[in-house]
C-alpha atoms as a PDB file:
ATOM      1  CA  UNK A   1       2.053  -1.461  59.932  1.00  0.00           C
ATOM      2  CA  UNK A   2       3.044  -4.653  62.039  1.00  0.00           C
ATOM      3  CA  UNK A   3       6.560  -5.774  62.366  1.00  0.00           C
ATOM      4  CA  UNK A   4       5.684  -8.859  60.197  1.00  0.00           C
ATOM      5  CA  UNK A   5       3.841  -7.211  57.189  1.00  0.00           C
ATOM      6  CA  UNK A   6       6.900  -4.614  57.406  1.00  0.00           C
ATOM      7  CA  UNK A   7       9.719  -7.134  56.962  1.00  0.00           C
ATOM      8  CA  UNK A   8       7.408  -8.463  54.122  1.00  0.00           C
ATOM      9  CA  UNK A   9       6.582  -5.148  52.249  1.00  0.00           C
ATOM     10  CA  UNK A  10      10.190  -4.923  52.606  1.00  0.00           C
ATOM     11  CA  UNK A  11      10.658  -8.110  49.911  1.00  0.00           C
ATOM     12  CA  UNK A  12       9.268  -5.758  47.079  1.00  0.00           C
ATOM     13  CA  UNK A  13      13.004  -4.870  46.308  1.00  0.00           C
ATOM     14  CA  UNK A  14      13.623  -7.809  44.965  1.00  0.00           C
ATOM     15  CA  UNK A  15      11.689  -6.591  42.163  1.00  0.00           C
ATOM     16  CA  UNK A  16      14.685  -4.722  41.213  1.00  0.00           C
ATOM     17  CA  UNK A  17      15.900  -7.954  40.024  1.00  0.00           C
ATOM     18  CA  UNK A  18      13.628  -8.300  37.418  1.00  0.00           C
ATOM     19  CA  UNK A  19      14.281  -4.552  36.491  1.00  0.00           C
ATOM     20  CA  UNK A  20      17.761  -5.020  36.210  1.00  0.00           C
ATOM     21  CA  UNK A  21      17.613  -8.296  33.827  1.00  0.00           C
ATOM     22  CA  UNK A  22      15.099  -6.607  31.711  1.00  0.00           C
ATOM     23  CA  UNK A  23      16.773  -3.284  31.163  1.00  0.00           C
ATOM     24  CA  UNK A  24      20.092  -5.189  30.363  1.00  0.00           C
ATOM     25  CA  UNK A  25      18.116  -7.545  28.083  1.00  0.00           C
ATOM     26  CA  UNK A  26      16.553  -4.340  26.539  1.00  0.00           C
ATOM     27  CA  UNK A  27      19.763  -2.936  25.938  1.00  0.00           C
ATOM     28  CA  UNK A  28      21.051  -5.921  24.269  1.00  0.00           C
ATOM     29  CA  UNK A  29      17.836  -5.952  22.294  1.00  0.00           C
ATOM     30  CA  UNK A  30      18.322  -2.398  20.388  1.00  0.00           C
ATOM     31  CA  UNK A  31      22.070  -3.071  20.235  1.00  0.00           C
ATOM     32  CA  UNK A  32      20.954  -6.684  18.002  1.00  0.00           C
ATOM     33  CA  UNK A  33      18.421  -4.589  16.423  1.00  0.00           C
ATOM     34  CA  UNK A  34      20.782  -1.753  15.165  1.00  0.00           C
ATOM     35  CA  UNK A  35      23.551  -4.513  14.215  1.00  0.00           C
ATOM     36  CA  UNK A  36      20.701  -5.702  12.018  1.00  0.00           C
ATOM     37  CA  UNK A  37      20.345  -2.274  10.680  1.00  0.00           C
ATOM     38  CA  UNK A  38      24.161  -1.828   9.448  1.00  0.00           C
ATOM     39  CA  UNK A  39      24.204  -5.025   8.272  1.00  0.00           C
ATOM     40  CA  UNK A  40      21.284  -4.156   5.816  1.00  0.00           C
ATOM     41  CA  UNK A  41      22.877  -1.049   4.716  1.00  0.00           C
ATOM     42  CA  UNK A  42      26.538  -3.151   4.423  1.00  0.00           C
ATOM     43  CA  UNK A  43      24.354  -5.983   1.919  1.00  0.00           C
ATOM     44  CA  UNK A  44      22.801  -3.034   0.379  1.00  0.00           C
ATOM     45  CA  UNK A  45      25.412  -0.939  -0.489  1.00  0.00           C
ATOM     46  CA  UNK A  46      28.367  -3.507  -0.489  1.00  0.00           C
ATOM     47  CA  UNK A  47      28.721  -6.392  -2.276  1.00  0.00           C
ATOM     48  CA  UNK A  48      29.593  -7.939   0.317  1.00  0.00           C
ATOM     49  CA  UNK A  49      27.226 -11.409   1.681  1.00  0.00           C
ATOM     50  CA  UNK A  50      27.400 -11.439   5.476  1.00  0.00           C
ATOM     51  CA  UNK A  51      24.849 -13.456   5.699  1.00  0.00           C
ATOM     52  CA  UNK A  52      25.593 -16.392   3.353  1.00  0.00           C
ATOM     53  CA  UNK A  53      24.373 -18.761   6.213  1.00  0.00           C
ATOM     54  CA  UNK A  54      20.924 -17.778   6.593  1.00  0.00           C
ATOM     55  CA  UNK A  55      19.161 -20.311   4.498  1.00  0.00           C
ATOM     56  CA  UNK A  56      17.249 -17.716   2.010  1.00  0.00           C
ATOM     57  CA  UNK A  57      15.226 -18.898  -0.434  1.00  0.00           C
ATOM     58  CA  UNK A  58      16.369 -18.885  -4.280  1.00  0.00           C
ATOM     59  CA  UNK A  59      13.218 -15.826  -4.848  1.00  0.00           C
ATOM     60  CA  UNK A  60      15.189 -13.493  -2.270  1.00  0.00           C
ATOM     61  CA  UNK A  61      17.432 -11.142  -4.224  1.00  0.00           C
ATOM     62  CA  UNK A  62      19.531  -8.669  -2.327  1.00  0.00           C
ATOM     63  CA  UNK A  63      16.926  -6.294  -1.864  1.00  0.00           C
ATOM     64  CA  UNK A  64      14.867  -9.199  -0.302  1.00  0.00           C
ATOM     65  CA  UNK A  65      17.379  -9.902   2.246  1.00  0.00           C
ATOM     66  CA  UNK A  66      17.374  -6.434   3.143  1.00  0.00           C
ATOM     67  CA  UNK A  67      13.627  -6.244   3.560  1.00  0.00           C
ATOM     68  CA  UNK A  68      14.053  -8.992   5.929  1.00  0.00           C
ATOM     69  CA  UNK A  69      17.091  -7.606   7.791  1.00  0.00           C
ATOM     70  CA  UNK A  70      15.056  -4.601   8.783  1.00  0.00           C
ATOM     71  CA  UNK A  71      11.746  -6.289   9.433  1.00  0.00           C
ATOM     72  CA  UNK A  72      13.723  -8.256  11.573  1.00  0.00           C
ATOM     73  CA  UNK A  73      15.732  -5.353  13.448  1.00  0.00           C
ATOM     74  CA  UNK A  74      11.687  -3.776  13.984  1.00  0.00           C
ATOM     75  CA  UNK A  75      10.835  -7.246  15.754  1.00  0.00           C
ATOM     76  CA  UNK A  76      14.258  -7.234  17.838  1.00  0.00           C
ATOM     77  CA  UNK A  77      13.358  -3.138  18.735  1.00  0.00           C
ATOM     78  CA  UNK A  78      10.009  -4.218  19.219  1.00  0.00           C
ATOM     79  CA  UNK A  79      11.032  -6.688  21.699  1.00  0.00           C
ATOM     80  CA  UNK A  80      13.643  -4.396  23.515  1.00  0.00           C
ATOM     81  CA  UNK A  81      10.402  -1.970  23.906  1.00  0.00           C
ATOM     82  CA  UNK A  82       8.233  -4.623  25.931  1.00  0.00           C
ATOM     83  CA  UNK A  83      11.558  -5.748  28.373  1.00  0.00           C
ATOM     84  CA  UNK A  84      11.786  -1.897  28.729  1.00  0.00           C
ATOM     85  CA  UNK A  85       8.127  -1.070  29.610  1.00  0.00           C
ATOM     86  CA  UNK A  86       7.894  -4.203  31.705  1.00  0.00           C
ATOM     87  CA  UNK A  87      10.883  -2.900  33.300  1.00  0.00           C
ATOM     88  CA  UNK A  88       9.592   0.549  34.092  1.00  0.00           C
ATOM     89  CA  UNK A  89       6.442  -0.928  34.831  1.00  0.00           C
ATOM     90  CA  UNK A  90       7.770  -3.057  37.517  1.00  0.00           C
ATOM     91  CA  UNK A  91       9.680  -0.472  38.968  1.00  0.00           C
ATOM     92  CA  UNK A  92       7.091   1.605  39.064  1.00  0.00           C
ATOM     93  CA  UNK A  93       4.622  -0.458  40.864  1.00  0.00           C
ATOM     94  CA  UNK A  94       6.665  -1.922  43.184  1.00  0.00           C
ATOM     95  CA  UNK A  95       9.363   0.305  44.271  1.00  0.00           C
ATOM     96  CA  UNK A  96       8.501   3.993  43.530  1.00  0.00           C
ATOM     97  CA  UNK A  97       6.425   5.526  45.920  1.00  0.00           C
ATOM     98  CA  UNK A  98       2.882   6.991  44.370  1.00  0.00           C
ATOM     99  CA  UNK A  99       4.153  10.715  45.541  1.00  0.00           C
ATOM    100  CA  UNK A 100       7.584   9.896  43.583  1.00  0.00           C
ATOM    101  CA  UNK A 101       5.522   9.318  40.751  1.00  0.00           C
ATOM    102  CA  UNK A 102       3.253  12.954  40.490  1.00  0.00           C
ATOM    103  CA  UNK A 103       6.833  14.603  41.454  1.00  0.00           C
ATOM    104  CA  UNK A 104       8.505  12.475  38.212  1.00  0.00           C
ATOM    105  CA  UNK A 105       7.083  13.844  34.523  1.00  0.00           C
ATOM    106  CA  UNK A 106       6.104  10.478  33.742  1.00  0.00           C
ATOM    107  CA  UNK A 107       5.048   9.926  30.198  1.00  0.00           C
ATOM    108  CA  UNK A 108       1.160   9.161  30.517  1.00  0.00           C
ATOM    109  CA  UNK A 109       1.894   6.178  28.088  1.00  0.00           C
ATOM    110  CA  UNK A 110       3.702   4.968  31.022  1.00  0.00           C
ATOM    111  CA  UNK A 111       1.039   5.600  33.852  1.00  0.00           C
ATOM    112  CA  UNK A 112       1.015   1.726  34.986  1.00  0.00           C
ATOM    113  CA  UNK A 113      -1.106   1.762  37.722  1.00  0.00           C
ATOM    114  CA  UNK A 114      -1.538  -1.985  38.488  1.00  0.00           C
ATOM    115  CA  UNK A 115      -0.394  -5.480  37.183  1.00  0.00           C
ATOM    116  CA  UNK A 116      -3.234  -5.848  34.778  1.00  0.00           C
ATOM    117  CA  UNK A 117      -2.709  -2.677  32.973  1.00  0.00           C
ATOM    118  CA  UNK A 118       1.205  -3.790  32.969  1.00  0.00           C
ATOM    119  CA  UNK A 119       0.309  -7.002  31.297  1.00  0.00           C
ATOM    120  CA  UNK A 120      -2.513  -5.367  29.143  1.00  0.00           C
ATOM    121  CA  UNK A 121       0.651  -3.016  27.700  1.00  0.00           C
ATOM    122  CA  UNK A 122       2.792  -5.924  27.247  1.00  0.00           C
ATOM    123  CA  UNK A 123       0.207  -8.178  25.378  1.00  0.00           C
ATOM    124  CA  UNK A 124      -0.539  -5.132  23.129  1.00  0.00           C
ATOM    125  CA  UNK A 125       2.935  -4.929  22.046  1.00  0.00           C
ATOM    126  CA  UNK A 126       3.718  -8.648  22.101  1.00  0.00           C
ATOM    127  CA  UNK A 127       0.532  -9.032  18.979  1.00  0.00           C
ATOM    128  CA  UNK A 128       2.572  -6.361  17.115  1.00  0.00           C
ATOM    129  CA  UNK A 129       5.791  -8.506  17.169  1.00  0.00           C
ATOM    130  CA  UNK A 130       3.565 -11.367  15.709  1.00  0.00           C
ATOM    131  CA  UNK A 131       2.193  -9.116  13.032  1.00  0.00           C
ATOM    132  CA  UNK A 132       5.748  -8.488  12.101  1.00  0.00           C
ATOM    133  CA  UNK A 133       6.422 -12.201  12.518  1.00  0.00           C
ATOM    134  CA  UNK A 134       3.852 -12.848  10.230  1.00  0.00           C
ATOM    135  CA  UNK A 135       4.940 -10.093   7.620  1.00  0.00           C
ATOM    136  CA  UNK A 136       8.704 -11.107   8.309  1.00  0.00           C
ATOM    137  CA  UNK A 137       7.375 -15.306   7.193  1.00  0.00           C
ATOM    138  CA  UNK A 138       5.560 -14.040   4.135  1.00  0.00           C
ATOM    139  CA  UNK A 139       8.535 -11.778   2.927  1.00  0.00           C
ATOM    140  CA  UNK A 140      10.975 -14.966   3.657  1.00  0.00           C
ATOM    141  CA  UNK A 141       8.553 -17.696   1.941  1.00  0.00           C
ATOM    142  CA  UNK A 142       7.544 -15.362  -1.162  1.00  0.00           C
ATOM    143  CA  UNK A 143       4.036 -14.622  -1.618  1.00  0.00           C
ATOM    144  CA  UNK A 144       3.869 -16.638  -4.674  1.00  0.00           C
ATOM    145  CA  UNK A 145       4.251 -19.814  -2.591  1.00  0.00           C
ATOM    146  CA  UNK A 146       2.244 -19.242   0.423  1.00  0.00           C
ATOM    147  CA  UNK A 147      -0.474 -22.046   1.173  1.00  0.00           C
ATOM    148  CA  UNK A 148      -3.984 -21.741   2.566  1.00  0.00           C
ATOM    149  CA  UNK A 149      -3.008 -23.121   6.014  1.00  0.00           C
ATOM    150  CA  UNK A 150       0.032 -19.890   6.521  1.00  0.00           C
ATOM    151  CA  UNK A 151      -3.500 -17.828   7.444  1.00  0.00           C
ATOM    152  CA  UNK A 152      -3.837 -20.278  10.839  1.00  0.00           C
ATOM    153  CA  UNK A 153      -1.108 -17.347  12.530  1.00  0.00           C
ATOM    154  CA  UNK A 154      -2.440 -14.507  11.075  1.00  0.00           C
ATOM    155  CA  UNK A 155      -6.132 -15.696  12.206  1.00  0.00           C
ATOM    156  CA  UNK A 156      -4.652 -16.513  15.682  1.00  0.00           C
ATOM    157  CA  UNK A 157      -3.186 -13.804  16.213  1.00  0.00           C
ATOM    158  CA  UNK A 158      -6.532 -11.704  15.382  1.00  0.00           C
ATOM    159  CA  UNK A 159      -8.403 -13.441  17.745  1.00  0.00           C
ATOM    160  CA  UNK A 160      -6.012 -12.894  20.409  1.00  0.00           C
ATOM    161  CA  UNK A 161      -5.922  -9.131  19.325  1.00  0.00           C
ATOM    162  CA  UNK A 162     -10.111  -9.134  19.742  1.00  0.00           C
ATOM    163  CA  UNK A 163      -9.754 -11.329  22.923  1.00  0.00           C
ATOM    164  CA  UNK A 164      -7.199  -8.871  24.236  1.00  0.00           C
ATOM    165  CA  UNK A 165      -9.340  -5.877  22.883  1.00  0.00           C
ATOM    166  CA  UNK A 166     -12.585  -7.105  24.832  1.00  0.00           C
ATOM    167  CA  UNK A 167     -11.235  -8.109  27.966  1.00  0.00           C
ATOM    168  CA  UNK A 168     -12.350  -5.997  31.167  1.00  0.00           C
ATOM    169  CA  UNK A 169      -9.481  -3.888  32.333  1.00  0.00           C
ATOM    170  CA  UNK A 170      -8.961  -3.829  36.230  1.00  0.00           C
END
């Protein structure tokens, strides 16, 4: 390698950055998504309201609320899942050398090979937090009052799925 290109190939640790800032964000993630656990077994089991500032609507009795509390701690896991593959998959590309990687047991759900397949992974997961978005919306507005235009996300989100589904991987 010449002197310049080394100096430059050298700049891939700041990738650990990004690493860094999404494991901690993943971390803070699943510890949001487990308080929203034991606060749906608290409302559950408890009569106790913590969350009498969420404006719920009048159809959402306590069993409601806890639907939604653990629909939403699934989107906040969700979430913590694609800061923690992005995280392992930037590590991985950028600063673990390919013969570290066949001497690590790396799950082959994590074989991330380039930046496409890294984003491919990440989109995948990012249409399953919509679909709980969407399911999360409908269990908030009552299914009783949802309108003809609510189906413009779930159709969106569809089409990105197919869009996603039929692009070339590289």
């Amino acid at each position: 390698m010449t002197k310049g290109f080394e100096s430059l190939y050298l700049l891939r640790y700041l990738t650990i950055i990004a690493v860094i800032a999404s494991l901690t964000g993943s971390v803070l993630m699943f510890l949001i998504g487990a308080k929203r656990i034991f606060e749906s077994v608290i409302v559950l089991f408890t009569d106790i309201n913590i969350h009498t500032d969420m404006q719920l609507p009048i159809h959402l009795d306590e069993d409601g609320l806890v639907t939604v509390l653990v629909v939403q701690a699934v989107d906040t896991f969700l979430f913590a899942l694609v800061l923690l593959i992005f995280a392992l998959g930037i590590y991985t590309l950028f600063i673990m050398a390919p013969e570290e990687r066949e001497q690590k047991k790396i799950p082959a759900w994590l074989h991330i090979n380039s930046i496409n397949q890294l984003k491919s992974s990440l989109a995948s997961v990012i249409i399953i937090i919509l679909f709980v978005n969407v399911l999360e919306n409908i269990i908030i507005v009552g299914y009783e009052s949802l309108k003809w235009d609510a189906l413009i996300i779930p159709v969106t989100i569809i089409l990105l799925a197919a869009a996603l589904h039929w692009l070339p991987e590289h």
